[in-house]
C-alpha atoms as a PDB file:
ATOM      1  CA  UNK A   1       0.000   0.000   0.000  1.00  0.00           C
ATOM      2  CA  UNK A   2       1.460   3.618  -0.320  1.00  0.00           C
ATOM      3  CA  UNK A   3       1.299   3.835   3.622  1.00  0.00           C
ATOM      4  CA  UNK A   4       3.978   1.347   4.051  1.00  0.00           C
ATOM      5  CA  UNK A   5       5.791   2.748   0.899  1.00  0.00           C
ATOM      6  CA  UNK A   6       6.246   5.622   2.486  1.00  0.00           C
ATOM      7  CA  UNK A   7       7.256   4.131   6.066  1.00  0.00           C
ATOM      8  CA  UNK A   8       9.884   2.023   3.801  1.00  0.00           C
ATOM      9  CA  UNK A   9      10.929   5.523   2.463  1.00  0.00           C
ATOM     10  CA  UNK A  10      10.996   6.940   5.611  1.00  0.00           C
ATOM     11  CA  UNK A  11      13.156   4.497   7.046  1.00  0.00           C
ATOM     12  CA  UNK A  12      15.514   4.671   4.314  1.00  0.00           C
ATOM     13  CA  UNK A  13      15.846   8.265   4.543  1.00  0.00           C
ATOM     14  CA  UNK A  14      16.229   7.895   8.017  1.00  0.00           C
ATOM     15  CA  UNK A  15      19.296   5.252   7.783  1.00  0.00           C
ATOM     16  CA  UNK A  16      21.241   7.189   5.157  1.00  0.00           C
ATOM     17  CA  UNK A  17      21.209  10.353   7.884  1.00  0.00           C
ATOM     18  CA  UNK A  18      22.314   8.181  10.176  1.00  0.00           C
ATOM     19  CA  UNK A  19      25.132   6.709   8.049  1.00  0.00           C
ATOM     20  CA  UNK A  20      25.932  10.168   6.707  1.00  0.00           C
ATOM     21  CA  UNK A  21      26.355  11.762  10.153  1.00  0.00           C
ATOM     22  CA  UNK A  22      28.615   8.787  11.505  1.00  0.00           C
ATOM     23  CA  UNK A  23      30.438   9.761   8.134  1.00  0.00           C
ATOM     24  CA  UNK A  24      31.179  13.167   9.144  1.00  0.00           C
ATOM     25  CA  UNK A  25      31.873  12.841  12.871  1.00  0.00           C
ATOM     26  CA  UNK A  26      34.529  10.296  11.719  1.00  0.00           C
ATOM     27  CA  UNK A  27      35.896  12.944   9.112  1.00  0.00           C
ATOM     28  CA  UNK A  28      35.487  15.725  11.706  1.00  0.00           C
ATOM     29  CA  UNK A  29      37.764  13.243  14.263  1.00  0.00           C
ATOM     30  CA  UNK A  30      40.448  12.394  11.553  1.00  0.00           C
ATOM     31  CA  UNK A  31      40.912  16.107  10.455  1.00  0.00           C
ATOM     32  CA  UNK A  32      41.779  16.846  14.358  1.00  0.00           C
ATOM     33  CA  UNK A  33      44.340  13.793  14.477  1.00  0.00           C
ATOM     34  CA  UNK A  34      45.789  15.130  11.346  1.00  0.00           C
ATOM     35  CA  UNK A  35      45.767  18.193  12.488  1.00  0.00           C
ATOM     36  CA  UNK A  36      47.828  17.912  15.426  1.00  0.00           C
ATOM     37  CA  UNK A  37      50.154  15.279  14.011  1.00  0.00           C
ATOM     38  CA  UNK A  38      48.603  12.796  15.993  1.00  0.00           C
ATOM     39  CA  UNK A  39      49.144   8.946  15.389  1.00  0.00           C
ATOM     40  CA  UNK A  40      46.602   6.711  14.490  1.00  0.00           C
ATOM     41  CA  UNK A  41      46.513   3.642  16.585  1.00  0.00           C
ATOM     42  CA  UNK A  42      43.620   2.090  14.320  1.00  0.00           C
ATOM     43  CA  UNK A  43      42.946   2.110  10.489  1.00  0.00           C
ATOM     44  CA  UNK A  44      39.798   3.251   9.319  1.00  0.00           C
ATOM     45  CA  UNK A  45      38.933   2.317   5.716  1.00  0.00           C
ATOM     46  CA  UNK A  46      36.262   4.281   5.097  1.00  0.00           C
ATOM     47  CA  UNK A  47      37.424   7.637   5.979  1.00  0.00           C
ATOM     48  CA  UNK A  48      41.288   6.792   4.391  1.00  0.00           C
ATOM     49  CA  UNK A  49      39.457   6.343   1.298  1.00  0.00           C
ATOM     50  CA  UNK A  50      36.904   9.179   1.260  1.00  0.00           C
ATOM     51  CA  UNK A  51      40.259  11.904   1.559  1.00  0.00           C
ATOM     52  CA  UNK A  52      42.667   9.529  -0.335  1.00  0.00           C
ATOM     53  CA  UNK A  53      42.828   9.538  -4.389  1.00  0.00           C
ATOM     54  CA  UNK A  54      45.682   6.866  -5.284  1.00  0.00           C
ATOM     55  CA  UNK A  55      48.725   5.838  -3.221  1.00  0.00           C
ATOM     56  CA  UNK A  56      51.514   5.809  -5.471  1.00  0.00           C
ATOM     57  CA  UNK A  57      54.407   3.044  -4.732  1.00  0.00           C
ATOM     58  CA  UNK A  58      57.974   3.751  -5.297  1.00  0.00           C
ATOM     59  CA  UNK A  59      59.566   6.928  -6.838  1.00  0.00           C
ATOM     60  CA  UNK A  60      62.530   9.024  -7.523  1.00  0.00           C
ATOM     61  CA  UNK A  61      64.456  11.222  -4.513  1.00  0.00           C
ATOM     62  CA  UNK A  62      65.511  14.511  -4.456  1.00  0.00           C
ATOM     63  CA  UNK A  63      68.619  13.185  -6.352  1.00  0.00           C
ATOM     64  CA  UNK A  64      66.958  11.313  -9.110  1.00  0.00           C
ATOM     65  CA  UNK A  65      67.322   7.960  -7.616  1.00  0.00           C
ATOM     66  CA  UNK A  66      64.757   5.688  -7.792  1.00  0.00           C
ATOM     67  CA  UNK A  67      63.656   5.169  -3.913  1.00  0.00           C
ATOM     68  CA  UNK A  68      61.144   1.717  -4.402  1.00  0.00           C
ATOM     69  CA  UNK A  69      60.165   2.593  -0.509  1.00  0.00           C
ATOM     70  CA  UNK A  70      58.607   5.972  -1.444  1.00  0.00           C
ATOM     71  CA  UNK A  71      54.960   6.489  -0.848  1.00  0.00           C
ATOM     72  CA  UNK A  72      53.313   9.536  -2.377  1.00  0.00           C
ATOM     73  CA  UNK A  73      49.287   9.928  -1.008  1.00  0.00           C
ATOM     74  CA  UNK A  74      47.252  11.729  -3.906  1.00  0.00           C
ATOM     75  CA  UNK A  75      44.499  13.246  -1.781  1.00  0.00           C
ATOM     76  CA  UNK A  76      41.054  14.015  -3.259  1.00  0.00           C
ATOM     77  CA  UNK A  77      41.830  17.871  -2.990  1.00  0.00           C
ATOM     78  CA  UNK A  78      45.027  17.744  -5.056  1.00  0.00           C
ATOM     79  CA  UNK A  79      47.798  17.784  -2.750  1.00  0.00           C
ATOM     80  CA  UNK A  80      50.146  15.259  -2.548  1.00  0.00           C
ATOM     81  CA  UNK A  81      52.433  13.931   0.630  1.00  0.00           C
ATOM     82  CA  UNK A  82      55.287  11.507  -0.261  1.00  0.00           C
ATOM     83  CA  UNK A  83      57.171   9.720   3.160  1.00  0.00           C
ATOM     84  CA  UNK A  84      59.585   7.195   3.440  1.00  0.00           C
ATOM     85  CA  UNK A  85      57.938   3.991   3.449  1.00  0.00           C
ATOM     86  CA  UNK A  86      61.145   2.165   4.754  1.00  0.00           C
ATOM     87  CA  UNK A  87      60.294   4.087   7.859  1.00  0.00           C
ATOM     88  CA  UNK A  88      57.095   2.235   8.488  1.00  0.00           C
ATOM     89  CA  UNK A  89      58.365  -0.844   7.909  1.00  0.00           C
ATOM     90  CA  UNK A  90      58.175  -3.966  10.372  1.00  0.00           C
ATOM     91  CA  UNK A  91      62.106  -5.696  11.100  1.00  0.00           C
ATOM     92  CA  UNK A  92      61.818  -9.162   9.712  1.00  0.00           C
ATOM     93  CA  UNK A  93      61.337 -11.955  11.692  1.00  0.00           C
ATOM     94  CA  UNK A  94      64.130 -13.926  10.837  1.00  0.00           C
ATOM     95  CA  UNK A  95      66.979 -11.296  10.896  1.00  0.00           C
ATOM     96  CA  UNK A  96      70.094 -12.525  11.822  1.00  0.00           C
ATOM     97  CA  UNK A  97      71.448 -12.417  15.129  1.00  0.00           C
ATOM     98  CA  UNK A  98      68.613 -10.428  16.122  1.00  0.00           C
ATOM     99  CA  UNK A  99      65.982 -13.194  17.465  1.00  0.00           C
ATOM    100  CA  UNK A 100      65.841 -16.758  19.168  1.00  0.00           C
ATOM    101  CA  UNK A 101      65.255 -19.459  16.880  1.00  0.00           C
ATOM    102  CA  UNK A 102      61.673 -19.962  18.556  1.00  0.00           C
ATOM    103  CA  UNK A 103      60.859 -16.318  17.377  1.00  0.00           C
ATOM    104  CA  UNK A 104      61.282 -17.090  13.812  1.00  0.00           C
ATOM    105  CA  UNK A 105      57.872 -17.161  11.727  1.00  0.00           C
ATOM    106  CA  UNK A 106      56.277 -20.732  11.887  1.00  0.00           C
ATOM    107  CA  UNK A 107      53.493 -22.311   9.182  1.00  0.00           C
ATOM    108  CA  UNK A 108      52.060 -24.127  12.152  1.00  0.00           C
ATOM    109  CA  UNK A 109      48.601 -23.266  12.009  1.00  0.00           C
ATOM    110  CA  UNK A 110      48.612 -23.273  16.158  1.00  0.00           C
ATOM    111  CA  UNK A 111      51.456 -20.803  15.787  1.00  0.00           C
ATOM    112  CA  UNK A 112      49.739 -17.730  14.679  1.00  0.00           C
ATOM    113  CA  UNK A 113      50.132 -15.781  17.602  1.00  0.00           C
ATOM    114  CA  UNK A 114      53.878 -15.508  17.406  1.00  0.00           C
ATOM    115  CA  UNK A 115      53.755 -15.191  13.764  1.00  0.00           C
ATOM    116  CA  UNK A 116      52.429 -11.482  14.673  1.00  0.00           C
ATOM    117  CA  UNK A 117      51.144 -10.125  18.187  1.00  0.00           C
ATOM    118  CA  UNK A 118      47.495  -8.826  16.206  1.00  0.00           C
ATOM    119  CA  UNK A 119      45.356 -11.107  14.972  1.00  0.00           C
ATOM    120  CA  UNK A 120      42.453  -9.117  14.508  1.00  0.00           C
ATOM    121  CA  UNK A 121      41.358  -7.002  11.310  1.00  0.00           C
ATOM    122  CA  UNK A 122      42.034  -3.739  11.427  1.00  0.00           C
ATOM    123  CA  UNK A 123      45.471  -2.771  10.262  1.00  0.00           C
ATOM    124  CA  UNK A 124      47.714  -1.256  13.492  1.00  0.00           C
ATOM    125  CA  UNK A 125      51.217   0.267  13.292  1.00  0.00           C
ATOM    126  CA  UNK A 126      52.582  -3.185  14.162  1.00  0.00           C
ATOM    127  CA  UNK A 127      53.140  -4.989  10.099  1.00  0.00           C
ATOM    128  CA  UNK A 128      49.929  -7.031  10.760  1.00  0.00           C
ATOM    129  CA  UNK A 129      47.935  -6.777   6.993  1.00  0.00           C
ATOM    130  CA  UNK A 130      44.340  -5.898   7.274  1.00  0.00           C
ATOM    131  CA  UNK A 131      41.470  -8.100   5.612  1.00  0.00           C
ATOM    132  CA  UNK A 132      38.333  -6.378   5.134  1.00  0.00           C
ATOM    133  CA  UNK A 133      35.374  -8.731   6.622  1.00  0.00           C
ATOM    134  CA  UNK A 134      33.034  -6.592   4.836  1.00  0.00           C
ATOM    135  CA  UNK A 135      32.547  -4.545   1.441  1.00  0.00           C
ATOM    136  CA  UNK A 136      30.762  -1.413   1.087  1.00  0.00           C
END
């Protein structure tokens, strides 16, 4: 009937404001971590790529030289901020002299934990990937 059309309606309408607010108080709080140079302790997908364009992986420095570890971050605005990826990145596991044999990763399936200290899926600044459980 066109009552419960409109109470569908409605409810849509309703859910989208919802989702669009959430939106913007999650902008609002990553503009103030940004803002004062703040590190994130937790990735959040949807805001990262609502403000990011493209990341762009490897490059030249400022002497020409190809740097593979650059990361350049093409925001949605037009500005662009390249850093040091090698700066973000995890030691290895099995370096040499540098961990116990028992450290070293393992493909035991009951070894997970020490193969990195997160197991859950958001990305933190520890190496652990992230694996979306969901898709928008």
């Amino acid at each position: 009937s066109k009552q419960e059309q409109l109470v569908e309606e409605r409810q849509k309408l309703q859910e989208t404001s919802d989702n669009e607010k959430d939106i913007k108080k999650r902008l609002k709080e990553f503009k103030k971590t940004l803002e004062q140079n703040e590190v994130l302790d937790k990735f959040d997908r949807y805001v990262f790529e609502s403000i990011v364009e493209k990341v762009i992986v490897g490059g030249l420095d400022e002497n020409g030289n190809v740097d593979p570890a650059q990361l350049i971050f093409v925001y949605k605005t037009g500005l662009k901020n390249s850093v040091d990826g090698a700066k973000f990145k995890p030691q290895r596991k099995n370096a040499r002299g540098r961990h116990r044999t028992d450290e070293l990763c393992s493909h035991d399936s009951n070894e997970v934990d020490k193969m990195c200290s997160d197991s859950s899926n958001d990305t933190y600044r520890n190496g652990c990937s992230f694996v979306p459980t969901k898709t928008r």
